[in-house]
PDB file of N, CA and C in Angstrom:
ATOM      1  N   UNK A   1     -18.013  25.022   6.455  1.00  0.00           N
ATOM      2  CA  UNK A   1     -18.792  23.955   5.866  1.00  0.00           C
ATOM      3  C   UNK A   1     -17.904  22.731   5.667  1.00  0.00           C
ATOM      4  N   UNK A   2     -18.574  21.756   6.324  1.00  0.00           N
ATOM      5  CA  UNK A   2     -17.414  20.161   6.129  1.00  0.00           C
ATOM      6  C   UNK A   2     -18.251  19.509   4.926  1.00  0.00           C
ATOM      7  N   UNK A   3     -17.649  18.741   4.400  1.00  0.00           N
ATOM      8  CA  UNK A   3     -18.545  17.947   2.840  1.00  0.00           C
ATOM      9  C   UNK A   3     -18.590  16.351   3.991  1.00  0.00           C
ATOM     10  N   UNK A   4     -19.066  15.759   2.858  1.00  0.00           N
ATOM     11  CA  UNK A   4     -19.142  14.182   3.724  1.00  0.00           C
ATOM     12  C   UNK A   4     -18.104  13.539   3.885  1.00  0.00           C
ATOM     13  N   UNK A   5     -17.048  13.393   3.152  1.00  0.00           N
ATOM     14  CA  UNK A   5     -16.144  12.786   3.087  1.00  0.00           C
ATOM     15  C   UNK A   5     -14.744  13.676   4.400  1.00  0.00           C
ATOM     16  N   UNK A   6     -15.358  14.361   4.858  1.00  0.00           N
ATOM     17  CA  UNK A   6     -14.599  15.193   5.756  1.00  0.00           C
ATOM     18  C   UNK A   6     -13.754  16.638   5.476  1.00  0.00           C
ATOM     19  N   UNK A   7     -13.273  16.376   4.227  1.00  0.00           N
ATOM     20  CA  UNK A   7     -12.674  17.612   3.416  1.00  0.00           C
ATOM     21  C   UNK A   7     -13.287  18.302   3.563  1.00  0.00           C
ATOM     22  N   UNK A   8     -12.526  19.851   2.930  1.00  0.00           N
ATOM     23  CA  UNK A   8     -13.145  21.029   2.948  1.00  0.00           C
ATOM     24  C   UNK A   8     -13.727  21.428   1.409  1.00  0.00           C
ATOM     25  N   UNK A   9     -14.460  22.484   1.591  1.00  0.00           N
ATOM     26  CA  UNK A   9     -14.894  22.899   0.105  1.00  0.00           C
ATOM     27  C   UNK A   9     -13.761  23.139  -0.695  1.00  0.00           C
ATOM     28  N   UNK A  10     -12.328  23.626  -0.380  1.00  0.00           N
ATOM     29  CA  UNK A  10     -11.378  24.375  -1.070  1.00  0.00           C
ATOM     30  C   UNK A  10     -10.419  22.951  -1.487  1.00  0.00           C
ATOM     31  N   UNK A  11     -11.333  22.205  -1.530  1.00  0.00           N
ATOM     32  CA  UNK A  11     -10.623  20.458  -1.767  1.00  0.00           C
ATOM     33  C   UNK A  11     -10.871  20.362  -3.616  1.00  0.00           C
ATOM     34  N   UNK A  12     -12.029  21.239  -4.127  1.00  0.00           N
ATOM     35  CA  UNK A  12     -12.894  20.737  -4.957  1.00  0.00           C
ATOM     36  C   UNK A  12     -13.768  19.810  -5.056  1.00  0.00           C
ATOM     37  N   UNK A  13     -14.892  19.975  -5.830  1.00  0.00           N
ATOM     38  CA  UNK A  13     -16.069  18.792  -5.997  1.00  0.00           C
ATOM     39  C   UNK A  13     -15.872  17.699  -6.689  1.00  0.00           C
ATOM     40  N   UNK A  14     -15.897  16.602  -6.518  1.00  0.00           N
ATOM     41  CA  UNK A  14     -16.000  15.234  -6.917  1.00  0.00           C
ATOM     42  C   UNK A  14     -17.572  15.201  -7.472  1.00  0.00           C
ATOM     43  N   UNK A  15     -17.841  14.406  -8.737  1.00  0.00           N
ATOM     44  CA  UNK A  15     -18.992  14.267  -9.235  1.00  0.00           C
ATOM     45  C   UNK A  15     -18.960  13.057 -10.247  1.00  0.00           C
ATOM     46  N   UNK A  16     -19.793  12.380 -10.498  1.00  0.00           N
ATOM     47  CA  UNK A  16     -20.293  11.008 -11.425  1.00  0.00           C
ATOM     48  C   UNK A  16     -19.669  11.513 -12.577  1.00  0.00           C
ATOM     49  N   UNK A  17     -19.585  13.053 -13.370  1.00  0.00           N
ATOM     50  CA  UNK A  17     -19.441  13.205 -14.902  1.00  0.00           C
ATOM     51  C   UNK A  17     -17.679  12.911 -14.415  1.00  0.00           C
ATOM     52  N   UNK A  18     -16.956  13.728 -13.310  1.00  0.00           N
ATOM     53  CA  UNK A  18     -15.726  13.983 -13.627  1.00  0.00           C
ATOM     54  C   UNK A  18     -14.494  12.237 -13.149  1.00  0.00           C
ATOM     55  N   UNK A  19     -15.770  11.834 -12.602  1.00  0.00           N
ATOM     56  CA  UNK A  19     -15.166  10.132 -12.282  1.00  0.00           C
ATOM     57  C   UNK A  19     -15.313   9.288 -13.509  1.00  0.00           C
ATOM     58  N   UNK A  20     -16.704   9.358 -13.928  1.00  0.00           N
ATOM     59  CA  UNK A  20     -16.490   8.618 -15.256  1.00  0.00           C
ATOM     60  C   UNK A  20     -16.041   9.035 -16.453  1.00  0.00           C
ATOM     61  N   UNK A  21     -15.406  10.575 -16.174  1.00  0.00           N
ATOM     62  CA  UNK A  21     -14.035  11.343 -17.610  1.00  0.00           C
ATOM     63  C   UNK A  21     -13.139  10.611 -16.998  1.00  0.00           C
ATOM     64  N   UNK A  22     -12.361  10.245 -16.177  1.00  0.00           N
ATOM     65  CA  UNK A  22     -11.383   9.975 -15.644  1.00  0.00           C
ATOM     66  C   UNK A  22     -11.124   8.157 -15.611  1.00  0.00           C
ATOM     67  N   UNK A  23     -12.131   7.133 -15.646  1.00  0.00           N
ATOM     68  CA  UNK A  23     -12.242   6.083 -16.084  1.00  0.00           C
ATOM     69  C   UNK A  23     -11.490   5.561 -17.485  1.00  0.00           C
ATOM     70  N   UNK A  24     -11.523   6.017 -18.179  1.00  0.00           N
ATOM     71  CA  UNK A  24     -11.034   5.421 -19.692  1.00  0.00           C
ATOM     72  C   UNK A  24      -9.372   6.082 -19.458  1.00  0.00           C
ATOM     73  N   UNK A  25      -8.835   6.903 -18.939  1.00  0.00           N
ATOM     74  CA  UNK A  25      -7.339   7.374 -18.376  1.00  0.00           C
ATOM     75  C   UNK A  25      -7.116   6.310 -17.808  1.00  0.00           C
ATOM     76  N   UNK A  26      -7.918   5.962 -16.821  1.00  0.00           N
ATOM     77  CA  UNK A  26      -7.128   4.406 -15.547  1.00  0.00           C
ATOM     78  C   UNK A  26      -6.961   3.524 -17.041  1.00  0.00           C
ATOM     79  N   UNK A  27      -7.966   2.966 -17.495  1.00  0.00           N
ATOM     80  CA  UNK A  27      -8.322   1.806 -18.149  1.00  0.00           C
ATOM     81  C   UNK A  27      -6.723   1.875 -19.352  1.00  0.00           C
ATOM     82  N   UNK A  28      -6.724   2.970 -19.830  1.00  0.00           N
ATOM     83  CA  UNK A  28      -5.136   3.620 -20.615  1.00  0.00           C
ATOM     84  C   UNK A  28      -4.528   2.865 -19.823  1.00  0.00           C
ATOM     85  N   UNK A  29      -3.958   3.858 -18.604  1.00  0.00           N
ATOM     86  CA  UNK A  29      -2.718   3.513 -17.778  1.00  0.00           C
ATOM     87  C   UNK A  29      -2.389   1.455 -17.752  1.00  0.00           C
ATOM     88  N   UNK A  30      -3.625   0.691 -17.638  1.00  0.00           N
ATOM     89  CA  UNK A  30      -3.581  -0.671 -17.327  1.00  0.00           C
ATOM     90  C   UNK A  30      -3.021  -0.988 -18.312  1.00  0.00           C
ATOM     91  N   UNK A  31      -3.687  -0.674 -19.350  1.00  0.00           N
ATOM     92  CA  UNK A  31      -3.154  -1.299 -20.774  1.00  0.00           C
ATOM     93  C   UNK A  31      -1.769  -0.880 -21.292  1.00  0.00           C
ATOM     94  N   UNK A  32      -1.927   0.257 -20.832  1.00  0.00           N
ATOM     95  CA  UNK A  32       0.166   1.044 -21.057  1.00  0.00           C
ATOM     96  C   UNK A  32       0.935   0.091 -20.304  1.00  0.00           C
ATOM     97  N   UNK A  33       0.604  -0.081 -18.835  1.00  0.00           N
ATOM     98  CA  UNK A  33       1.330  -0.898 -17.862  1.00  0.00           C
ATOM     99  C   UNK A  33       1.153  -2.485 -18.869  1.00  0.00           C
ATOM    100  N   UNK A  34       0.298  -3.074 -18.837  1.00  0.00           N
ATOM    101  CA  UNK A  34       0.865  -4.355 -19.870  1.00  0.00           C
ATOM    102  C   UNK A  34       1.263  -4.615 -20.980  1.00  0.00           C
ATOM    103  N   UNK A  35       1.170  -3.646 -21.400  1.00  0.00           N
ATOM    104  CA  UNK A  35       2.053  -3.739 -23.098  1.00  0.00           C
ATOM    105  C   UNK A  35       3.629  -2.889 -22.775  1.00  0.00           C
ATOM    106  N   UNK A  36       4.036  -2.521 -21.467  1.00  0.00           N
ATOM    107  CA  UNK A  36       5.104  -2.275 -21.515  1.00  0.00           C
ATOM    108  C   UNK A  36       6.232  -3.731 -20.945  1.00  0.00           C
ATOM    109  N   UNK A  37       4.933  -3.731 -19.831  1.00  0.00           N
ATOM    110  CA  UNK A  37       5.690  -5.491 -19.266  1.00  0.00           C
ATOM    111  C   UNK A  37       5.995  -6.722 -20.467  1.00  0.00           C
ATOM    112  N   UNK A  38       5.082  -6.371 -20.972  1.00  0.00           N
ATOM    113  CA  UNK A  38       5.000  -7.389 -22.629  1.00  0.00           C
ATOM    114  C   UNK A  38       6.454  -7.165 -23.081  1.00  0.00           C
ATOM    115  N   UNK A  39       6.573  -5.706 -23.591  1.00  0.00           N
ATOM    116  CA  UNK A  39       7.632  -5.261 -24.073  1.00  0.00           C
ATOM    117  C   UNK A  39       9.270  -6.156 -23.501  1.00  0.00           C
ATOM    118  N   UNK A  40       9.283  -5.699 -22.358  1.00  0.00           N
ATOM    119  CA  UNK A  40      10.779  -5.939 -21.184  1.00  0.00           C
ATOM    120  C   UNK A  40      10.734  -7.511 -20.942  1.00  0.00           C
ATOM    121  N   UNK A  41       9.597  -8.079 -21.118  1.00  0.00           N
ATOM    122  CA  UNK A  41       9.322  -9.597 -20.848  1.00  0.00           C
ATOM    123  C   UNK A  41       9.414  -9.656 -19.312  1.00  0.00           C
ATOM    124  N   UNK A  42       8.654  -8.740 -18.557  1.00  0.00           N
ATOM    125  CA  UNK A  42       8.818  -8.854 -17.323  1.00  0.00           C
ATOM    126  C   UNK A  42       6.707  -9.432 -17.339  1.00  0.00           C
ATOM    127  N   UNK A  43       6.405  -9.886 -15.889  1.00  0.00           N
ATOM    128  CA  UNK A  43       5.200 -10.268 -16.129  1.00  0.00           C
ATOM    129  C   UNK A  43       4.493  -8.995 -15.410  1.00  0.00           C
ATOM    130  N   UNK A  44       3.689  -9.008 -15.342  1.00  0.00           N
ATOM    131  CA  UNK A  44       2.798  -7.199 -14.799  1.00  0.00           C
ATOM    132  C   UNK A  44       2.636  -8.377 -13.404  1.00  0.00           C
ATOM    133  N   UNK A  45       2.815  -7.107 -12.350  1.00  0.00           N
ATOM    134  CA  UNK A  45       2.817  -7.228 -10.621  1.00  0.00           C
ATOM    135  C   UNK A  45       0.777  -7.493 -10.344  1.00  0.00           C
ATOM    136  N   UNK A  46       0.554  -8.633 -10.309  1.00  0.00           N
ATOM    137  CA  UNK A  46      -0.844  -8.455  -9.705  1.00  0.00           C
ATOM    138  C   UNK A  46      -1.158  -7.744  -8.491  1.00  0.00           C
ATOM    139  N   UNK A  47      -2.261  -7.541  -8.519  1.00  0.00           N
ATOM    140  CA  UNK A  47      -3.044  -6.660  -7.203  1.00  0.00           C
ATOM    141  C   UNK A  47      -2.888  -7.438  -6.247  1.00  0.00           C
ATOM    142  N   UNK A  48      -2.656  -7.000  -4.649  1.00  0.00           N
ATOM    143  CA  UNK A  48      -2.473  -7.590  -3.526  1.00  0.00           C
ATOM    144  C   UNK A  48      -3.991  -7.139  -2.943  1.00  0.00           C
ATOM    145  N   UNK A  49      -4.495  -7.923  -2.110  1.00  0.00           N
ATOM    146  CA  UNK A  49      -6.021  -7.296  -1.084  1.00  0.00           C
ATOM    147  C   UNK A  49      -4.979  -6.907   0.346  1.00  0.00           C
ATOM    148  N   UNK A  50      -3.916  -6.916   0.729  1.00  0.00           N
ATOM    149  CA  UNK A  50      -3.476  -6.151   1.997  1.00  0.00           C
ATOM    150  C   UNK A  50      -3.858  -7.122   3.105  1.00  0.00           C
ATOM    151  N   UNK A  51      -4.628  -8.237   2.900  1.00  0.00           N
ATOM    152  CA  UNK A  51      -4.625  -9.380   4.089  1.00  0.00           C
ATOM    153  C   UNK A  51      -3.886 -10.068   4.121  1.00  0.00           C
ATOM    154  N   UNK A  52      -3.072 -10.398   5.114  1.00  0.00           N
ATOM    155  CA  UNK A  52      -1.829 -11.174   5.113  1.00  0.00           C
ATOM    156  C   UNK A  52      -2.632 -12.064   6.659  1.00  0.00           C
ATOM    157  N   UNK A  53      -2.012 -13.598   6.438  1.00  0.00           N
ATOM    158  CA  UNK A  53      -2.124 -14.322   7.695  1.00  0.00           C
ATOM    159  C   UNK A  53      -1.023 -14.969   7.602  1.00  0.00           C
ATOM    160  N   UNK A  54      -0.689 -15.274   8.701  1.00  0.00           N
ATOM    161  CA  UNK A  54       0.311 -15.965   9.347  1.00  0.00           C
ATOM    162  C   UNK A  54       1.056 -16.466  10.686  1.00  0.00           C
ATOM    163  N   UNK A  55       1.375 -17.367  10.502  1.00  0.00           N
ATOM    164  CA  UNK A  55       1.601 -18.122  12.115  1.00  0.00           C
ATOM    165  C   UNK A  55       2.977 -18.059  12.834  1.00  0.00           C
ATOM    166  N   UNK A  56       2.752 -17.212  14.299  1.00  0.00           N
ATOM    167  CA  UNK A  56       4.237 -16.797  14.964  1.00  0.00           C
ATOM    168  C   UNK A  56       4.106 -17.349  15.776  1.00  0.00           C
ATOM    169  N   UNK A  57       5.226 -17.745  17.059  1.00  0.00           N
ATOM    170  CA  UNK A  57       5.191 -18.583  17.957  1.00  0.00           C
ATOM    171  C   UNK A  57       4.572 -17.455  19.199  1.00  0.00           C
ATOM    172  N   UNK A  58       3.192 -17.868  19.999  1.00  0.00           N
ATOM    173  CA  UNK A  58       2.822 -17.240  21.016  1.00  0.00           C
ATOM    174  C   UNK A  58       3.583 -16.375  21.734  1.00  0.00           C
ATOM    175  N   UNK A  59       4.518 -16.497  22.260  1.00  0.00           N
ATOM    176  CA  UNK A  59       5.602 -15.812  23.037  1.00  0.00           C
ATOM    177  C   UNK A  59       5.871 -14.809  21.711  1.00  0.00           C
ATOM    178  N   UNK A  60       6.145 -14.589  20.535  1.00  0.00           N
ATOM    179  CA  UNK A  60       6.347 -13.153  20.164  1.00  0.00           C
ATOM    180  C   UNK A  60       5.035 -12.583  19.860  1.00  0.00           C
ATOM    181  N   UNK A  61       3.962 -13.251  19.763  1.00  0.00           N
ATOM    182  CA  UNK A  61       2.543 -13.228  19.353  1.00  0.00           C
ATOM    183  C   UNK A  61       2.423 -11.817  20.686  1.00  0.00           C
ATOM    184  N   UNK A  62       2.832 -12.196  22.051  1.00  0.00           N
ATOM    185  CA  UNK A  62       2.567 -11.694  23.340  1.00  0.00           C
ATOM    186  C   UNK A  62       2.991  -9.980  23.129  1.00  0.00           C
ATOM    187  N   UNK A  63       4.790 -10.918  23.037  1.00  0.00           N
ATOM    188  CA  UNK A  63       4.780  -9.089  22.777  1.00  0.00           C
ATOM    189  C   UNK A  63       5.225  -8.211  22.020  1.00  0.00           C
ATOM    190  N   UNK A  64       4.621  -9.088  20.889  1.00  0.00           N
ATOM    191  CA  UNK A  64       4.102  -8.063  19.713  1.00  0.00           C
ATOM    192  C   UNK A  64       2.735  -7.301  20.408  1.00  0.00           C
ATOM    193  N   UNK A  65       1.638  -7.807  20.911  1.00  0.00           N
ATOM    194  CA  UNK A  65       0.427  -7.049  21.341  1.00  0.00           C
ATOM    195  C   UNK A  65       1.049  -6.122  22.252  1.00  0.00           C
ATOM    196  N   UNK A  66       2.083  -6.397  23.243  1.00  0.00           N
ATOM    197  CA  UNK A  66       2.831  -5.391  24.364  1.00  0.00           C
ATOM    198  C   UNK A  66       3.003  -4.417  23.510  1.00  0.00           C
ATOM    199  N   UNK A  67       3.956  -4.252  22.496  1.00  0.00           N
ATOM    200  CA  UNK A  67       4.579  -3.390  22.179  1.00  0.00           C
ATOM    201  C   UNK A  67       3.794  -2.655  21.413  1.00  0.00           C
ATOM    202  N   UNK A  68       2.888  -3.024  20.687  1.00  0.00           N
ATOM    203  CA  UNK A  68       1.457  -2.532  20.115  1.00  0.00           C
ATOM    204  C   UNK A  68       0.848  -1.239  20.814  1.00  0.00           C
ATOM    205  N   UNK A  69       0.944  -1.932  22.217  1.00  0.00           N
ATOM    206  CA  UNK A  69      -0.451  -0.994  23.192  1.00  0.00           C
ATOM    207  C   UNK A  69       0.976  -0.221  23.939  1.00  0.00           C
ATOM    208  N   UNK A  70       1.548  -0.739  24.317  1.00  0.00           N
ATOM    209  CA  UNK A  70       2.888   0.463  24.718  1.00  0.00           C
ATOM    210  C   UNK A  70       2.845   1.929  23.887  1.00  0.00           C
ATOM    211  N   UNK A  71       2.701   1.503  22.346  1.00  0.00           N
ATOM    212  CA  UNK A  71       2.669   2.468  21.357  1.00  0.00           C
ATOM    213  C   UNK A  71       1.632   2.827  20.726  1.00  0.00           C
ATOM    214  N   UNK A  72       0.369   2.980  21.683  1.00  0.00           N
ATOM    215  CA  UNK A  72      -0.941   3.206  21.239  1.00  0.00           C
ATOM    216  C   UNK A  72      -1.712   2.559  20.567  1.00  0.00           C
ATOM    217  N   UNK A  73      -1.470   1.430  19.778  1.00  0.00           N
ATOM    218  CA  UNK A  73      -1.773   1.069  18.745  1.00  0.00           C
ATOM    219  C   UNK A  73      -2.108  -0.320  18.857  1.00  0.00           C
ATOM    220  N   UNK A  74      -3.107  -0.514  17.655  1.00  0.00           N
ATOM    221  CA  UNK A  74      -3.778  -1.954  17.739  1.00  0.00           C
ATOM    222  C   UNK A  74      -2.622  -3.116  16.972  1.00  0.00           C
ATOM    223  N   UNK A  75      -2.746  -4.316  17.124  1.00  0.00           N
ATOM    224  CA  UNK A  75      -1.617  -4.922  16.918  1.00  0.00           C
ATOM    225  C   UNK A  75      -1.638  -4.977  15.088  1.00  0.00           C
ATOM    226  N   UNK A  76      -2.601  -4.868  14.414  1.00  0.00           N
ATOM    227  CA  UNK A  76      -2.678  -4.575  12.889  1.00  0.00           C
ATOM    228  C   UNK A  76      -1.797  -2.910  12.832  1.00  0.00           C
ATOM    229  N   UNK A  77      -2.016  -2.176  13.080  1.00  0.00           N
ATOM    230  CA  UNK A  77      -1.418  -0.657  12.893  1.00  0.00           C
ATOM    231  C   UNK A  77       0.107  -0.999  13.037  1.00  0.00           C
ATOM    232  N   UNK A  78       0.618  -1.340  14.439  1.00  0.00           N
ATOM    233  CA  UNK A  78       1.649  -1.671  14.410  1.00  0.00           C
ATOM    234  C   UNK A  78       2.890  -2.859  13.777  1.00  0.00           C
ATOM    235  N   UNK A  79       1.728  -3.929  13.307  1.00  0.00           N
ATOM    236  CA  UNK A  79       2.565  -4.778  12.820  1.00  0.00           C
ATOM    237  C   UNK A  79       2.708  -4.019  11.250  1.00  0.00           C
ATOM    238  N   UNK A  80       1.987  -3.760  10.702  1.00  0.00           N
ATOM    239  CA  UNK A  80       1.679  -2.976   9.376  1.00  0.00           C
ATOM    240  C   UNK A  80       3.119  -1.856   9.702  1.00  0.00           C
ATOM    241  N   UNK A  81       3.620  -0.742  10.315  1.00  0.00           N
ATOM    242  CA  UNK A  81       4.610  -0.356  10.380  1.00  0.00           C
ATOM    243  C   UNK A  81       6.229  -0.837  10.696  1.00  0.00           C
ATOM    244  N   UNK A  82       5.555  -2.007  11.336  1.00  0.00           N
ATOM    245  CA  UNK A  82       6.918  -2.601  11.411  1.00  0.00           C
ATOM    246  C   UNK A  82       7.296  -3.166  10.356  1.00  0.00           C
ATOM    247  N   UNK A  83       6.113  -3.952   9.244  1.00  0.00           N
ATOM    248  CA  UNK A  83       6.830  -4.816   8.281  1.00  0.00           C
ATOM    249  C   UNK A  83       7.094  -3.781   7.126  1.00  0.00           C
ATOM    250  N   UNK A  84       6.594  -2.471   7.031  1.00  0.00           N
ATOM    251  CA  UNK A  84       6.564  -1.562   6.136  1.00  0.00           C
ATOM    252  C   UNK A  84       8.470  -1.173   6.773  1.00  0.00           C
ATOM    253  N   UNK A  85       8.627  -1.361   7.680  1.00  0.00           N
ATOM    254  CA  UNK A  85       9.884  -0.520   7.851  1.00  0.00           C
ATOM    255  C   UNK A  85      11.243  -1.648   7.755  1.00  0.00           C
ATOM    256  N   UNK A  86      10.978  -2.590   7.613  1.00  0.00           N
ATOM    257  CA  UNK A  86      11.842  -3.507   7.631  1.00  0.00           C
ATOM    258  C   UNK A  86      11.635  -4.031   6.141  1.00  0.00           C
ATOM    259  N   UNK A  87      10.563  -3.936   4.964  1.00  0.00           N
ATOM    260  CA  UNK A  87      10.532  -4.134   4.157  1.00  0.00           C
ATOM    261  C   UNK A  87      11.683  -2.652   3.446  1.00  0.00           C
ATOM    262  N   UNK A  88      11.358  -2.026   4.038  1.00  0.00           N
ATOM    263  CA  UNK A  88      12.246  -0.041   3.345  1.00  0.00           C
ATOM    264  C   UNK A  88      13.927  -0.995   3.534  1.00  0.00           C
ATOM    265  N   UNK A  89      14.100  -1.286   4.470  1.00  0.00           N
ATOM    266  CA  UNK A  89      15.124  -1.482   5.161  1.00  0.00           C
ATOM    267  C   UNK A  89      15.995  -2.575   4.279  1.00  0.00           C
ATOM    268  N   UNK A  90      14.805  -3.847   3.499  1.00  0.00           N
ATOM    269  CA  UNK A  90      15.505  -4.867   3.256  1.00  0.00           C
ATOM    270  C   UNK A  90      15.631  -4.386   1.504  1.00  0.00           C
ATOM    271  N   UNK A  91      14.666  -3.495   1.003  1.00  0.00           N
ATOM    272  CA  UNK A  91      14.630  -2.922  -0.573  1.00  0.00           C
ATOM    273  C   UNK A  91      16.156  -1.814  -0.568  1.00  0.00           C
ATOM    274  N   UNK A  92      16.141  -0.818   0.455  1.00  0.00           N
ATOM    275  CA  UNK A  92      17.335  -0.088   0.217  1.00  0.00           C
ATOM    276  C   UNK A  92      18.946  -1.320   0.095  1.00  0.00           C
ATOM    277  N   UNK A  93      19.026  -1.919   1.482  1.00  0.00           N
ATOM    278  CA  UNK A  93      19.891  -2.800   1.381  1.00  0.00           C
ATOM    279  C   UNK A  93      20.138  -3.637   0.054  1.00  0.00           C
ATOM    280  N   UNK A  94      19.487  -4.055  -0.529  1.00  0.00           N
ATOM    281  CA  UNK A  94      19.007  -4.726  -1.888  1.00  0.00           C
ATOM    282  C   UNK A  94      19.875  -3.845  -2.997  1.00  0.00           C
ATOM    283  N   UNK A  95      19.046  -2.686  -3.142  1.00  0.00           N
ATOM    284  CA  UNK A  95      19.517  -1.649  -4.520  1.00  0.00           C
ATOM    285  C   UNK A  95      21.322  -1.500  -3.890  1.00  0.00           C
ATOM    286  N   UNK A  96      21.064  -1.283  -2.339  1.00  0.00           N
ATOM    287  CA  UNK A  96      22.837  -1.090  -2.448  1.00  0.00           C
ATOM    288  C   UNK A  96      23.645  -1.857  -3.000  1.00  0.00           C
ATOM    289  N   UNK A  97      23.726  -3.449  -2.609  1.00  0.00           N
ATOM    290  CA  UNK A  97      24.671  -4.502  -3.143  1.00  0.00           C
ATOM    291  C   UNK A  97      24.316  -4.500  -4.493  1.00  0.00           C
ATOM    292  N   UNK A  98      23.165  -4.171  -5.409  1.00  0.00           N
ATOM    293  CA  UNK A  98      22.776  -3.935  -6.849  1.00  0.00           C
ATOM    294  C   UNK A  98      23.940  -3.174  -7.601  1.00  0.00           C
ATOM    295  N   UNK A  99      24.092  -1.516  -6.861  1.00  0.00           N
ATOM    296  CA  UNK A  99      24.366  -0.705  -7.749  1.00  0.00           C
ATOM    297  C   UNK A  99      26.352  -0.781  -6.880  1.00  0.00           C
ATOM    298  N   UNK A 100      26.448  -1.667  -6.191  1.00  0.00           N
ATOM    299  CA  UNK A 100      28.075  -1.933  -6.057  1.00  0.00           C
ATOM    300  C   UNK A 100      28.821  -2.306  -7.111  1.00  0.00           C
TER     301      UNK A 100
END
């Protein structure tokens, strides 16, 4: 038996009572998260929507799509791993010269 969401039964049931028990926990966590930023005087990280635009010069525009479809992938999938891996790349580098 597949459920709708694709999972299996041995996933457990999701239901309206056990989402809206679990609502006033998130709503906690927000308010923990800004009264701790309050605390440190740091400002709380706003929400990102994951759309990014931006303008590259055609010629890497090209083969960025090459290297995309070389590697199966639509040029969002792949650019999304590349900046995810060069972002890992530029945060580790970061904490290193930090904790020197």
């Amino acid at each position: 038996m597949r459920l709708a969401h694709g999972g299996s039964p041995s996933m457990g049931k999701v239901n309206h009572k056990s989402i809206s028990q679990g609502i006033p926990n998130l709503k906690s966590c927000d308010v923990l998260y800004i009264e701790t930023c309050a605390k440190i005087g740091k400002m709380p990280q706003k929400p990102y929507s994951g759309k990014v635009m931006f303008r590259i010069d055609p010629e890497t525009h090209r083969k960025a799509v090459i290297a995309a479809e070389l590697n199966g992938k639509s040029l969002n999938q792949w650019a999304e791993e590349v900046l995810a891996k060069a972002v890992d790349r530029e945060n580790n580098f970061a904490e290193a010269r930090l904790s020197a």
